[in-house]
N, C-alpha and C. Protein backbone atom coordinates (compact mmCIF):
# COMPACT_ATOMS: atom_id res chain seq x y z
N UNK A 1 0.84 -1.16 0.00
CA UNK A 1 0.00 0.00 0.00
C UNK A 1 0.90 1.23 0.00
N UNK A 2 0.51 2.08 -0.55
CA UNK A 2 1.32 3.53 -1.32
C UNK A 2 0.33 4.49 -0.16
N UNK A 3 0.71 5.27 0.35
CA UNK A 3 0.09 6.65 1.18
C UNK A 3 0.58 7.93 0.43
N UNK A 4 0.06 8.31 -0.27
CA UNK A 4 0.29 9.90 -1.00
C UNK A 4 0.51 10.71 0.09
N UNK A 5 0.92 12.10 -0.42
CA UNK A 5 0.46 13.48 0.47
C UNK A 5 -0.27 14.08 -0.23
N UNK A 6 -1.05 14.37 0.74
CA UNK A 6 -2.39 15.33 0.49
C UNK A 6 -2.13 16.36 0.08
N UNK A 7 -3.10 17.04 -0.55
CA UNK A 7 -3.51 18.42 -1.10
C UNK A 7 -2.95 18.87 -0.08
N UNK A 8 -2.16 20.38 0.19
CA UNK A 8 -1.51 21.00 0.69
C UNK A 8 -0.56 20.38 2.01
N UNK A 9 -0.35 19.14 1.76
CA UNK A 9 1.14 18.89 2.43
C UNK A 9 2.33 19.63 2.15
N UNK A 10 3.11 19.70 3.27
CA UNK A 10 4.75 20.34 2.70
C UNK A 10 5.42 19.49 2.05
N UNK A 11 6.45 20.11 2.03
CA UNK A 11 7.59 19.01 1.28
C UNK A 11 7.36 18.51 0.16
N UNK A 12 6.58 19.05 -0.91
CA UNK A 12 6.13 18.62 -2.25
C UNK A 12 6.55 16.85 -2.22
N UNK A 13 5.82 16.17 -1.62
CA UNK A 13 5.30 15.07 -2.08
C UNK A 13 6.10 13.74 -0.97
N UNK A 14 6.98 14.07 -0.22
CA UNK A 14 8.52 13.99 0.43
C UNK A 14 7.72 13.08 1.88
N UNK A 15 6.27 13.32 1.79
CA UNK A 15 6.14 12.20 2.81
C UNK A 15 5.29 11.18 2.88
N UNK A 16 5.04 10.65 0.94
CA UNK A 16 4.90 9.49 0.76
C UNK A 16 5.46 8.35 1.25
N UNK A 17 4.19 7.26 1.71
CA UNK A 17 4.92 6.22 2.76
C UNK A 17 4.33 5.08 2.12
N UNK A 18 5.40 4.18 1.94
CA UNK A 18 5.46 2.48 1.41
C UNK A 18 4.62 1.95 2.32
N UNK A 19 3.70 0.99 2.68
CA UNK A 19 3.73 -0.13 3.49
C UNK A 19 4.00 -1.63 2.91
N UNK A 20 5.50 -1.97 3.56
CA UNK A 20 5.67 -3.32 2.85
C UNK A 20 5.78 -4.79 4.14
N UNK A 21 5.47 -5.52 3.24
CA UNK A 21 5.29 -6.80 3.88
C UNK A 21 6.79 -7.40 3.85
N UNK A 22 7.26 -7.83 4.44
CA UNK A 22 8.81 -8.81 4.17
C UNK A 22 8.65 -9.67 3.98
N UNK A 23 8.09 -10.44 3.18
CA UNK A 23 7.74 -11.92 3.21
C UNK A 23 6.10 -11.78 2.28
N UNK A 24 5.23 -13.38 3.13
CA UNK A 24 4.48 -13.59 2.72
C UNK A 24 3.38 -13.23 3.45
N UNK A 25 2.83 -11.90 2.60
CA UNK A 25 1.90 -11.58 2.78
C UNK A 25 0.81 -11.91 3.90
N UNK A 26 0.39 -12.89 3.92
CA UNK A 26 -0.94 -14.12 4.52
C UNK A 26 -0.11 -13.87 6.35
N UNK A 27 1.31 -14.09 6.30
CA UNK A 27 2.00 -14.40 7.89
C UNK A 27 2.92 -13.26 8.21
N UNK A 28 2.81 -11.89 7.48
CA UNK A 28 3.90 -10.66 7.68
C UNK A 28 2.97 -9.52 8.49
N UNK A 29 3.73 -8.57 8.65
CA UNK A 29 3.42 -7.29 9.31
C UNK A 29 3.68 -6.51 7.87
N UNK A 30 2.83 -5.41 8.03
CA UNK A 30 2.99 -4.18 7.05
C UNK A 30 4.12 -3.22 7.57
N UNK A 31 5.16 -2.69 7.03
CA UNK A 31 6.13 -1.51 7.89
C UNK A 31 6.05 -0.48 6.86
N UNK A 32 5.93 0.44 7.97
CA UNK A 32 6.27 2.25 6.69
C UNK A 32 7.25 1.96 6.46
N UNK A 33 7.68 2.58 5.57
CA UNK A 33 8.84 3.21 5.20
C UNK A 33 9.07 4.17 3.85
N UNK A 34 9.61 5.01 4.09
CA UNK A 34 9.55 6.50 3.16
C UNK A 34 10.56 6.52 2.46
N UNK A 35 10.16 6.64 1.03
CA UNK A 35 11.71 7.00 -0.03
C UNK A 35 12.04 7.88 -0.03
N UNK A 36 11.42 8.57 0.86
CA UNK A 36 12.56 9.64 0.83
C UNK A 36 14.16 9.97 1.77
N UNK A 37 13.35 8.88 2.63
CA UNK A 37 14.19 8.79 3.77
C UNK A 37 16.03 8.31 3.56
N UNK A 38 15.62 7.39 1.89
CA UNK A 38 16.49 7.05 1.42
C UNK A 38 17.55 5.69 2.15
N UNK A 39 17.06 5.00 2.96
CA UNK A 39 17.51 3.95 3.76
C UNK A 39 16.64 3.25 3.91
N UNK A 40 16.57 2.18 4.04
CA UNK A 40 15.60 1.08 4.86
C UNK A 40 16.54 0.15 6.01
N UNK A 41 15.72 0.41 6.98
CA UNK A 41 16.07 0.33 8.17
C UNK A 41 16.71 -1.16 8.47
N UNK A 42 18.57 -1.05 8.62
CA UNK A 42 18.81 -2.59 9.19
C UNK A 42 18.40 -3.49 9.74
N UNK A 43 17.35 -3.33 10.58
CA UNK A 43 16.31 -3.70 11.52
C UNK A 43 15.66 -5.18 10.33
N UNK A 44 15.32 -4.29 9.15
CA UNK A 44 14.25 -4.99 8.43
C UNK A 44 15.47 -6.18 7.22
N UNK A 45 16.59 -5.96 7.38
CA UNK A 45 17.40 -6.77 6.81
C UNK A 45 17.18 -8.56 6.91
N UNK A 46 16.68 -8.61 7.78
CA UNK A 46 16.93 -10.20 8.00
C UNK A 46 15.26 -10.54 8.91
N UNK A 47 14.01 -9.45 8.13
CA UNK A 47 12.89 -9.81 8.67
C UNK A 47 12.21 -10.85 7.54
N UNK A 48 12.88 -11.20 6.67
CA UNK A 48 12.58 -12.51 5.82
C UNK A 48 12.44 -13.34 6.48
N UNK A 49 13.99 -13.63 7.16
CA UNK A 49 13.67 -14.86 8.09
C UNK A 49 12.27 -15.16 9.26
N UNK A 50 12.18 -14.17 9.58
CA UNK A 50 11.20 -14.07 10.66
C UNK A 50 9.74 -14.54 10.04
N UNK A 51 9.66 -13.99 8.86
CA UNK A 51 7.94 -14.24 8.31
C UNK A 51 8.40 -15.90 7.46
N UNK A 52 9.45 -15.97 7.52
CA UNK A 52 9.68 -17.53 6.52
C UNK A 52 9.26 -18.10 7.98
N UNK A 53 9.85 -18.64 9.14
CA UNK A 53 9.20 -19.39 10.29
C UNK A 53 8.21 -19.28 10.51
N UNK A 54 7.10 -18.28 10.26
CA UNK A 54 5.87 -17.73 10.33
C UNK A 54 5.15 -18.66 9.14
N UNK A 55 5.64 -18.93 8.34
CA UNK A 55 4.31 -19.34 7.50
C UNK A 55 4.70 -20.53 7.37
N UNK A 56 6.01 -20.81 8.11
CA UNK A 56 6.08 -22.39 8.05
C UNK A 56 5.18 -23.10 9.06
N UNK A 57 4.62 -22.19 9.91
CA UNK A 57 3.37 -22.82 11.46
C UNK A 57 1.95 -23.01 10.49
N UNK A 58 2.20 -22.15 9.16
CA UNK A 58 0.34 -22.06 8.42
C UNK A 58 0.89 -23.00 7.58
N UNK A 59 1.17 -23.58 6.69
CA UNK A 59 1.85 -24.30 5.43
C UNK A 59 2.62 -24.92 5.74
N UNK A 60 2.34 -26.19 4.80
CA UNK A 60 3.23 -27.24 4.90
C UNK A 60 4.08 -27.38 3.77
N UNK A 61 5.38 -26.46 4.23
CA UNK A 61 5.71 -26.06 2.82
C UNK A 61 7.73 -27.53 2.71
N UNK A 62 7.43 -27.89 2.00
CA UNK A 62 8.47 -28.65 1.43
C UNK A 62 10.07 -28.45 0.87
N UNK A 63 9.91 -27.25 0.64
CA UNK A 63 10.97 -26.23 -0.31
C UNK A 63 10.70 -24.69 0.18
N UNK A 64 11.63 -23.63 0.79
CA UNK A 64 11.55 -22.58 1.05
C UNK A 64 11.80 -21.80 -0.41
N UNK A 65 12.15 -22.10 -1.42
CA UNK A 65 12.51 -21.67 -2.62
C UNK A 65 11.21 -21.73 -3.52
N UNK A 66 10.94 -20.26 -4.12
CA UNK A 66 9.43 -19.96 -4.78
C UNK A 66 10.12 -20.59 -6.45
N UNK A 67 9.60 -21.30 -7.13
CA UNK A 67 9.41 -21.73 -8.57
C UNK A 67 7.84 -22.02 -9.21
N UNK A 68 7.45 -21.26 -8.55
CA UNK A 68 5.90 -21.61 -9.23
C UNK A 68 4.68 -22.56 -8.67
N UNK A 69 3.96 -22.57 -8.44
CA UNK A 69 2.88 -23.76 -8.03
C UNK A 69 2.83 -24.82 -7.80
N UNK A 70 3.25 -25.24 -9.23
CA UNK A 70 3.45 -26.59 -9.36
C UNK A 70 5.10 -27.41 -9.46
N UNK A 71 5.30 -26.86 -8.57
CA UNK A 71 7.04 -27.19 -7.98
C UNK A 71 6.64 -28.21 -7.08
N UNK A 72 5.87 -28.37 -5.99
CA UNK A 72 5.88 -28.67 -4.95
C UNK A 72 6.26 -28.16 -3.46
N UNK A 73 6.01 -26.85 -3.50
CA UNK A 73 7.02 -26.19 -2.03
C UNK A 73 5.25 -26.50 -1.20
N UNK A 74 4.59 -26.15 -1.59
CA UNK A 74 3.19 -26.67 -0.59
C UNK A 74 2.60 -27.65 -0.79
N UNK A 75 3.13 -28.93 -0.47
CA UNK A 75 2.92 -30.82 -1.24
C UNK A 75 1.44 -30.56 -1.10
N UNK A 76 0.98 -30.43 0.04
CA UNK A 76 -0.31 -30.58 0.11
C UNK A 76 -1.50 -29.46 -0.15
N UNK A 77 -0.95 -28.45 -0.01
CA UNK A 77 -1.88 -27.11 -0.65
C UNK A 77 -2.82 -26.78 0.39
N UNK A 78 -2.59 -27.39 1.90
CA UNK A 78 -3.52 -27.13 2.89
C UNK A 78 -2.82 -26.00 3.68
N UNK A 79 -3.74 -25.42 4.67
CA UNK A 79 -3.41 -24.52 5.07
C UNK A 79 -4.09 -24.32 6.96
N UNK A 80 -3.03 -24.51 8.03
CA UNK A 80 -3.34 -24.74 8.76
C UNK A 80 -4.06 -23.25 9.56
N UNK A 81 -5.65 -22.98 9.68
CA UNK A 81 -6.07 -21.90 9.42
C UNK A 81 -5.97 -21.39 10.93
N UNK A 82 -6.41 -22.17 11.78
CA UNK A 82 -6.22 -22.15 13.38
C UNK A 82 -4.59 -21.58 14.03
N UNK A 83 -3.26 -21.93 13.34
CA UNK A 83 -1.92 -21.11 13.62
C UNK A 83 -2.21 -19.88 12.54
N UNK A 84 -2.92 -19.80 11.47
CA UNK A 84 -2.90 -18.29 11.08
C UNK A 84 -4.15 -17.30 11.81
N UNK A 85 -5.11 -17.96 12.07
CA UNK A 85 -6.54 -16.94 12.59
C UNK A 85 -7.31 -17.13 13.96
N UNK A 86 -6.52 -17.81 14.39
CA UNK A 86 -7.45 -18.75 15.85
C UNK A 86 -8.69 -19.31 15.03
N UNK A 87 -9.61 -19.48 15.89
CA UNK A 87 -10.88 -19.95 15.55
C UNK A 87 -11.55 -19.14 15.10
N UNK A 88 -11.44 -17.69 14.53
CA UNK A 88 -12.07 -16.88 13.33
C UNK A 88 -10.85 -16.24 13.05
N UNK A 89 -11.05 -15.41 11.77
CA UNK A 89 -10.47 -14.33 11.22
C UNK A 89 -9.84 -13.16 12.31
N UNK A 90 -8.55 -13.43 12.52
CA UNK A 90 -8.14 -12.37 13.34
C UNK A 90 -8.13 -12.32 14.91
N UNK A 91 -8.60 -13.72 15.64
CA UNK A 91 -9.07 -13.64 16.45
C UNK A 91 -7.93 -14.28 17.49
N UNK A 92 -6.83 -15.55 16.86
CA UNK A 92 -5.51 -15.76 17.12
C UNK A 92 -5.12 -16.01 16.37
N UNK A 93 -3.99 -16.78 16.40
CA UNK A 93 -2.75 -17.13 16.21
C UNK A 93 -1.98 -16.61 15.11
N UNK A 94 -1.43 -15.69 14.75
CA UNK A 94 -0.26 -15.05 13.74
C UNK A 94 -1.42 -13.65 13.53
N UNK A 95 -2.19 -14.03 13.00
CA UNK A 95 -3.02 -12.73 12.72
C UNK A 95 -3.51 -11.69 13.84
N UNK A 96 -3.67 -12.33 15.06
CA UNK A 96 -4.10 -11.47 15.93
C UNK A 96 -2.80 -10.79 16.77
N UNK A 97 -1.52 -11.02 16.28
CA UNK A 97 -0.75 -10.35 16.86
C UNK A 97 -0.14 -9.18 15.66
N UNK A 98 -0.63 -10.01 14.39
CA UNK A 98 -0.12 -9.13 13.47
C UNK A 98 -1.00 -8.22 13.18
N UNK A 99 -2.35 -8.43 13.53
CA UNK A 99 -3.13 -6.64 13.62
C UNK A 99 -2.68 -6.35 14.19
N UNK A 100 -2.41 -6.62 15.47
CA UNK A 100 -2.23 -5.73 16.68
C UNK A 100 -1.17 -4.85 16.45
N UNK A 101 -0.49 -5.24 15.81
CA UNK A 101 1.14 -4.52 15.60
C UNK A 101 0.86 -3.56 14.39
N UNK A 102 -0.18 -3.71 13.64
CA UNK A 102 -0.15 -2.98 12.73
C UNK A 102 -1.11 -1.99 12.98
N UNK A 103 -2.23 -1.82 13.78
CA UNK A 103 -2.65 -0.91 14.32
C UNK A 103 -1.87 -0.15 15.57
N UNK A 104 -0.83 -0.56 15.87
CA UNK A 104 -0.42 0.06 16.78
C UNK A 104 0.52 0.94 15.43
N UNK A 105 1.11 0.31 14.58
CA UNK A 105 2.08 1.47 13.97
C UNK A 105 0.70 2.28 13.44
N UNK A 106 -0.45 1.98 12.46
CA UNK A 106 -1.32 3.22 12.48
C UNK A 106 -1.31 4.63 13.23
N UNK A 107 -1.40 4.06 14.15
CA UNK A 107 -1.46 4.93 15.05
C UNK A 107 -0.20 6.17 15.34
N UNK A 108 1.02 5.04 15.18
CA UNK A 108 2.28 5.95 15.70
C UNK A 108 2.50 6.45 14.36
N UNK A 109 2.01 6.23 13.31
CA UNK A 109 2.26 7.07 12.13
C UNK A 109 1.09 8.00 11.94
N UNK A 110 0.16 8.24 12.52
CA UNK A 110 -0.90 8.87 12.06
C UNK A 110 -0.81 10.28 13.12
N UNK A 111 -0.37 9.93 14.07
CA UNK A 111 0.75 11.09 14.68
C UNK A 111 2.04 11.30 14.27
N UNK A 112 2.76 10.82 13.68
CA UNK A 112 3.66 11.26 13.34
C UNK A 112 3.31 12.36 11.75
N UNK A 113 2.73 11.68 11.33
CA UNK A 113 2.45 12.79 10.23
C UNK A 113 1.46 13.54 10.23
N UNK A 114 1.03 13.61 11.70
CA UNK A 114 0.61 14.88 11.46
C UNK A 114 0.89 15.82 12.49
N UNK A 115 2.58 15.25 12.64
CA UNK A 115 3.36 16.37 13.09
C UNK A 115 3.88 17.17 12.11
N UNK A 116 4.64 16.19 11.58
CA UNK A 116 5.32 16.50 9.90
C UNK A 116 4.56 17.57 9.35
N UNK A 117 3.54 17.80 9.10
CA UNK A 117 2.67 19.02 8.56
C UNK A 117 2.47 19.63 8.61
N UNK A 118 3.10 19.83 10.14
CA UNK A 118 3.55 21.44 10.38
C UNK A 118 4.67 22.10 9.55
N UNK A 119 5.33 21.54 8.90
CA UNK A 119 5.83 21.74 7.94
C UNK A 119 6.95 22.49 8.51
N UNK A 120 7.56 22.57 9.68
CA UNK A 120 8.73 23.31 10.30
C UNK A 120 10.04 22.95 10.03
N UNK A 121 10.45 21.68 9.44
CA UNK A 121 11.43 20.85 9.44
C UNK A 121 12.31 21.50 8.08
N UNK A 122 13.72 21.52 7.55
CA UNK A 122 14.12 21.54 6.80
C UNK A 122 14.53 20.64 5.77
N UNK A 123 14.51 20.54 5.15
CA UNK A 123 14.66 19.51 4.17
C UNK A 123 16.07 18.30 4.69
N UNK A 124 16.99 18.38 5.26
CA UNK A 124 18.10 17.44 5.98
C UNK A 124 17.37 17.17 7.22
N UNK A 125 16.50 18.28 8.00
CA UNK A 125 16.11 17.18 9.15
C UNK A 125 14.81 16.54 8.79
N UNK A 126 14.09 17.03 7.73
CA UNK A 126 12.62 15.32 7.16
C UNK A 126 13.34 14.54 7.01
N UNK A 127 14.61 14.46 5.76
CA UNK A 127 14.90 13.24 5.85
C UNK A 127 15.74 12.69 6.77
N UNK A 128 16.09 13.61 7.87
CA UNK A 128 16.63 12.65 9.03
C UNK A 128 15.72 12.22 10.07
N UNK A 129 14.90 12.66 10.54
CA UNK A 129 13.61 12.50 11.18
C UNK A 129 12.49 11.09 10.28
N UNK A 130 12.95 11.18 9.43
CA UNK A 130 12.10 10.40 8.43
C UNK A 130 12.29 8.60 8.81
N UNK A 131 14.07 8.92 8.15
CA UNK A 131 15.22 7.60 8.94
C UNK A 131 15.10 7.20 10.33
N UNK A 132 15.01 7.99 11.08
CA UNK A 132 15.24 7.57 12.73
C UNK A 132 13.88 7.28 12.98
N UNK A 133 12.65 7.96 12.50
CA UNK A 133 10.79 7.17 12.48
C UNK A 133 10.89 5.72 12.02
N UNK A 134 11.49 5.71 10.88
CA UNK A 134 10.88 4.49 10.52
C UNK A 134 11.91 3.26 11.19
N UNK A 135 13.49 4.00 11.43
CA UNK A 135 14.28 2.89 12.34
C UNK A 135 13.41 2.51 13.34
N UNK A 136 12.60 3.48 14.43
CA UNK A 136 12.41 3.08 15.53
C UNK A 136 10.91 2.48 15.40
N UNK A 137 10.31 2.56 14.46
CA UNK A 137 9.03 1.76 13.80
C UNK A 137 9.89 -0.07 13.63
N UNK A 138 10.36 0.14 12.66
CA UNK A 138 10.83 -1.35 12.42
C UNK A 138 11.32 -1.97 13.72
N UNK A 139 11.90 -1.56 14.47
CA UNK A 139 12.70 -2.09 15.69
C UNK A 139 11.79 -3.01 16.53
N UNK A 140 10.62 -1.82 17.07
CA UNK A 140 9.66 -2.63 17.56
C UNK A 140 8.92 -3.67 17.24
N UNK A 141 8.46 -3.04 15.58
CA UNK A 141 7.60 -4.48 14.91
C UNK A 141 8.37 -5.40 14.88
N UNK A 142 9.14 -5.55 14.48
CA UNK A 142 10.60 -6.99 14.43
C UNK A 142 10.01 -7.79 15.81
N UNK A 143 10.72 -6.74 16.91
CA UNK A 143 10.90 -7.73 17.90
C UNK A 143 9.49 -7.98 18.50
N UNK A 144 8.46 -7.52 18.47
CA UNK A 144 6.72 -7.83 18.83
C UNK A 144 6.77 -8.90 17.45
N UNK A 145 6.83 -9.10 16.81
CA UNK A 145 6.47 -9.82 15.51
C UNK A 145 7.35 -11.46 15.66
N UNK A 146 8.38 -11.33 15.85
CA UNK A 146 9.38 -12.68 16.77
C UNK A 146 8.91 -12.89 17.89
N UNK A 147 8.17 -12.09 18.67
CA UNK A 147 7.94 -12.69 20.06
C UNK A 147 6.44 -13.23 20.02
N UNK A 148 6.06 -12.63 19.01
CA UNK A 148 4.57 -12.79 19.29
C UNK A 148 3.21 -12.05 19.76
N UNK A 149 3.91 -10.78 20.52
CA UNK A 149 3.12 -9.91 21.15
C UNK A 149 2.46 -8.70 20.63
N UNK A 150 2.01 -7.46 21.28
CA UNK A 150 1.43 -6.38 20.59
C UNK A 150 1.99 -4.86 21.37
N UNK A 151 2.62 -4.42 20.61
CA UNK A 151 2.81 -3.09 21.54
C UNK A 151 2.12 -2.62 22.52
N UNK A 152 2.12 -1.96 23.92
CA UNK A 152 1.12 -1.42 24.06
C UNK A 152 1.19 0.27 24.45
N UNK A 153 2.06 0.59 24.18
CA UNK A 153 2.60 2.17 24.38
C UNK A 153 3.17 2.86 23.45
C-alpha cells in the first residue's frame, strides 16, 4: 500500500509512505517506510527470516525456494487456518498479533504525520527524522512480531 500526500502537504510530495510486507503476505506485518528517507532500516534486513518461520506454522511447505505452483514447495496445498486466525479471522494465532502490531504502527504514524505538517522541518532534518521514524518503527515491529506480542505504548 502507497500513502500519498495530500492536497496541501509540505515538502512537495517527500512524505509518501510504502507499506511493505517482508515476506508472505498471509504471515507478515505491514512496515512504513519513506523514499525519501532514502535507507531502509537494518532492523528490516533479516525480517525474511522471521515471516519464513511464520508461515512455516500455516503451510506445509516442502521447499523454502518460490518456482511456481506446481514445484511442490506446498505438497499438500492445505493450510493450517487455526496457527494463522485462531478460531475466526483475526481472532488468534499469527493474525491477531499481526493486527495488533499494525494498528499500533497506524497509530504511531498517524501522529507522526501529522506532526510532519507542520511543515517546520528543513529539508536534511525530514529526511533525518524520516530515517530515525521508521528505524524506531521497524525495531519494535521486528521484535513484537518474533515474540509474538502487541505493543502497548
Amino acid at each position: 500500500m502507497i500513502n500519498g500526500s495530500k492536497i496541501g502537504d509540505p515538502y512537495e510530495g517527500k512524505l509518501t509512505t510504502m507499506w511493505v510486507a517482508l515476506g508472505e503476505p498471509t504471515v507478515s506485518v505491514f512496515v512504513p517506510l519513506f523514499p525519501y528517507a532514502g535507507t531502509t532500516p537494518a532492523e528490516l534486513a533479516d525480517m525474511y527470516l522471521a515471516t519464513n518461520a511464520k508461515r512455516h506454522l500455516v503451510y506445509d511447505y516442502t521447499d523454502d525456494d518460490s518456482c511456481g505452483y506446481s514445484c511442490g514447495r506446498n505438497a499438500d496445498h492445505s493450510i493450517n487456518t487455526a496457527a494463522l486466525a485462531g478460531g475466526y479471522y483475526g481472532e488468534g494465532g499469527i493474525q491477531k498479533y499481526a493486527f495488533g502490531i499494525e494498528n499500533w504502527s497506524f497509530d504511531r504514524y498517524d501522529a507522526f504525520i501529522a506532526d510532519l505538517r507542520t511543515g517546520t522541518r528543513t529539508q536534511a532534518q525530514l529526511k533525518t527524522d524520516l530515517a530515525a521514524w521508521q528505524q524506531s518503527i521497524a525495531q519494535t515491529v521486528k521484535t513484537h512480531y518474533i515474540n509474538g506480542t502487541i505493543p502497548t505504548s
